[in-house]
Protein backbone atom coordinates (compact mmCIF):
# COMPACT_ATOMS: atom_id res chain seq x y z
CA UNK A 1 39.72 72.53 22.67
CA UNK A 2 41.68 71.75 19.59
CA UNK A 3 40.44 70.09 16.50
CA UNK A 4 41.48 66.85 15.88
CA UNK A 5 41.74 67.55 12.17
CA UNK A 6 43.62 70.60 13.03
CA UNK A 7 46.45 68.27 15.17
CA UNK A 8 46.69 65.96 11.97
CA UNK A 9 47.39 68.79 9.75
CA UNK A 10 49.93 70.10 11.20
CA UNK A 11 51.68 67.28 12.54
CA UNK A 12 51.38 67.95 16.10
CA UNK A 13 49.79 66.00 19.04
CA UNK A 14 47.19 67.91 20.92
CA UNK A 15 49.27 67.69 24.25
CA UNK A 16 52.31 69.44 21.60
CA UNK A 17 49.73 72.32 21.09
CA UNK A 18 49.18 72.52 24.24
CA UNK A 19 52.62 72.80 25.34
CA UNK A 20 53.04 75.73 22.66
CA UNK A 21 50.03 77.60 23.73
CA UNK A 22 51.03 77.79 27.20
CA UNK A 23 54.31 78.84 26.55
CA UNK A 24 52.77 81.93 24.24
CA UNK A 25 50.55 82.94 27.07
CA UNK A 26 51.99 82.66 30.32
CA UNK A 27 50.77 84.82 32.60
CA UNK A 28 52.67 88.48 33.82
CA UNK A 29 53.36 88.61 30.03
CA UNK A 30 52.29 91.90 28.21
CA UNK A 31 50.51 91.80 25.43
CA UNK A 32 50.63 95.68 24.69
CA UNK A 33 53.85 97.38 24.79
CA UNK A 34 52.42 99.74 27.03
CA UNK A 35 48.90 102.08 27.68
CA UNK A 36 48.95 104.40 24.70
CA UNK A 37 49.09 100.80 22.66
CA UNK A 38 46.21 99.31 25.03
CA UNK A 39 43.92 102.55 24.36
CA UNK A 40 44.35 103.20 20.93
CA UNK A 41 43.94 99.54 19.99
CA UNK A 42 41.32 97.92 22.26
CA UNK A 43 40.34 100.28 24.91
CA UNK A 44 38.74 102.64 22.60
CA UNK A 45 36.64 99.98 20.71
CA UNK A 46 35.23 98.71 24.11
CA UNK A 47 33.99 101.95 25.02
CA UNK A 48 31.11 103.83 23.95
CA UNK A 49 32.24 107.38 23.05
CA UNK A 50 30.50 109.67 24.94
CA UNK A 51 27.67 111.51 23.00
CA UNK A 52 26.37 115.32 23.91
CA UNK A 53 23.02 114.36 25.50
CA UNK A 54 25.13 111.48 28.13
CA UNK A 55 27.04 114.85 29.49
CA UNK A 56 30.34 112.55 29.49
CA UNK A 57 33.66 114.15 28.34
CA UNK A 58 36.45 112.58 26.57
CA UNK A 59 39.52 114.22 25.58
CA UNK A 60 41.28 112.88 22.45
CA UNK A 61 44.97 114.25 24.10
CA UNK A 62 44.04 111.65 27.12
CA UNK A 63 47.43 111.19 27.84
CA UNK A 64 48.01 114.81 28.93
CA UNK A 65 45.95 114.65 31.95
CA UNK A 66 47.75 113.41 34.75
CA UNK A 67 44.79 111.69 36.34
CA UNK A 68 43.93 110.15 32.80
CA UNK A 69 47.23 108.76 32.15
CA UNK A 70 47.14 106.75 35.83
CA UNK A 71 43.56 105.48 35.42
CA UNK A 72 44.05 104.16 32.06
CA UNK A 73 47.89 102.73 32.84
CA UNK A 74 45.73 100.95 35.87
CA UNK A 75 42.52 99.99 34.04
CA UNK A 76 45.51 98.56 31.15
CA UNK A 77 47.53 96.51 33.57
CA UNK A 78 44.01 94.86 35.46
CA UNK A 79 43.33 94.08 31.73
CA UNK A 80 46.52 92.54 30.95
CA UNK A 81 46.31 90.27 34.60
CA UNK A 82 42.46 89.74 34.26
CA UNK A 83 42.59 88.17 30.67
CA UNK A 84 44.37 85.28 32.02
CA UNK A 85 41.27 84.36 33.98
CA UNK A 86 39.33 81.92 31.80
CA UNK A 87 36.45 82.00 34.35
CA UNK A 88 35.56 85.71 35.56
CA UNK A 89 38.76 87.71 34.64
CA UNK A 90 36.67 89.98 31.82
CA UNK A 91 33.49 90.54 33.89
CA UNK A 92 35.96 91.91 37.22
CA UNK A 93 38.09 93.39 34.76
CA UNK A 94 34.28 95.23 33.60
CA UNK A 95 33.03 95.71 36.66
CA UNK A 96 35.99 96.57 39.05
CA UNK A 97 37.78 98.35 36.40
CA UNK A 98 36.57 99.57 33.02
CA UNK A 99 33.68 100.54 34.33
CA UNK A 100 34.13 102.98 37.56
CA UNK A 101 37.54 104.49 35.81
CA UNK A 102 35.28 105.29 33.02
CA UNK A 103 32.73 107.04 34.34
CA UNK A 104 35.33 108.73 36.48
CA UNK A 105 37.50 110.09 33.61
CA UNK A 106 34.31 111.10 32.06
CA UNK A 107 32.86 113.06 34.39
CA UNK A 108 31.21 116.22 33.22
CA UNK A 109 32.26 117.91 36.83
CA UNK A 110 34.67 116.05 38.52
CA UNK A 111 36.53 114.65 35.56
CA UNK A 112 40.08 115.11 34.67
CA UNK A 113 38.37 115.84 31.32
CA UNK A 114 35.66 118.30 32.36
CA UNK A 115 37.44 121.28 30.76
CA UNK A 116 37.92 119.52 27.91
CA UNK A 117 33.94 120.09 25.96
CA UNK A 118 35.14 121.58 22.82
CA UNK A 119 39.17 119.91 22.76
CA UNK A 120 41.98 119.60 24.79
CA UNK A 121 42.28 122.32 27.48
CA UNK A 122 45.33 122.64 29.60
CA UNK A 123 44.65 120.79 33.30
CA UNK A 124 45.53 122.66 36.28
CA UNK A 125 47.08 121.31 39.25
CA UNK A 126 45.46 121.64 43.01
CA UNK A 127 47.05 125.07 44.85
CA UNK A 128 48.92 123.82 47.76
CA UNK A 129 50.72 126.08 50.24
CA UNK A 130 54.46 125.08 51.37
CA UNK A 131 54.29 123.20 54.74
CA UNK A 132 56.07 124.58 57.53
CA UNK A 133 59.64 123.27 57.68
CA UNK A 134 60.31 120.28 59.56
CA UNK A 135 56.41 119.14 60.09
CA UNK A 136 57.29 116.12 57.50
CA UNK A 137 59.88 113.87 57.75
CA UNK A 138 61.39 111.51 55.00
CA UNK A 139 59.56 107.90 55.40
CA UNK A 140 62.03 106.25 53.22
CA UNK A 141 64.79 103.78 54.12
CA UNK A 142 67.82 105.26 54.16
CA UNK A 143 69.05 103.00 51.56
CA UNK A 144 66.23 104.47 49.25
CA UNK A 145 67.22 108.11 49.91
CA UNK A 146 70.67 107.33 47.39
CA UNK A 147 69.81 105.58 44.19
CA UNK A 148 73.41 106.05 43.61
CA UNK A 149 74.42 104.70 46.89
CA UNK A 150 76.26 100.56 46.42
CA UNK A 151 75.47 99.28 49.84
């Protein structure tokens, strides 16, 4: 709630400030750019930083792990919907979010980090063999299949 005082001052009616602050903050705006912008200036002062006896691993290059990159683009965007939810947006943005990414990413075995102990290492992709030809077909529409295509 606005101060009274505060209305006087600056020569607005409270239902004027409330017009403006609604206007700054409607939702599906961003307010970070993008992810690199959410981690390096909130993310990373939310989270504790793993420490050598909690076997976590973070690695400072983050953004080179494909598996990194789409947990924290996800965990960003559920932050930048959930903050508009004056009631429980922060504690299911916590608990559905922050939290399980987190302890996924910094997983000491599983994690897209795990290599990472003593800096960055280089991930490696899952081996795959070739499918036989023909067992897959394309799914997409065939207006999809041509992002060229007018029609």
């Amino acid at each position: 709630m606005t101060s009274p005082v505060h209305d006087e001052e600056r020569g607005e009616s409270a239902e004027d400030i409330r017009r403006e602050e609604a206007n700054a903050a409607r939702p599906g705006e961003l307010w970070y750019p993008n992810v690199a912008e959410f981690v390096s200036d909130r993310f990373i002062y939310l989270v504790s930083r793993p420490t050598p006896e909690s076997g976590r691993v973070w690695c400072p290059e983050w953004y080179r792990h494909a598996q990194a990159l789409s947990r924290l683009d996800s965990v960003w965007r559920a932050w930048e919907n959930l903050r508009w939810d004056p009631g429980l947006g922060m504690s299911s943005w916590w608990t559905h979010h922050a939290d399980p990414h987190m302890r996924a990413l910094t997983d000491p075995v599983t994690g897209p980090f795990a290599r990472c102990v003593d800096g960055h290492r280089q991930p490696e992709p899952l081996p795959i063999a070739e499918p036989p030809e023909g067992l897959f077909s394309d799914q997409r529409p065939p207006s999809i299949r041509d992002p060229f295509a007018l029609d």
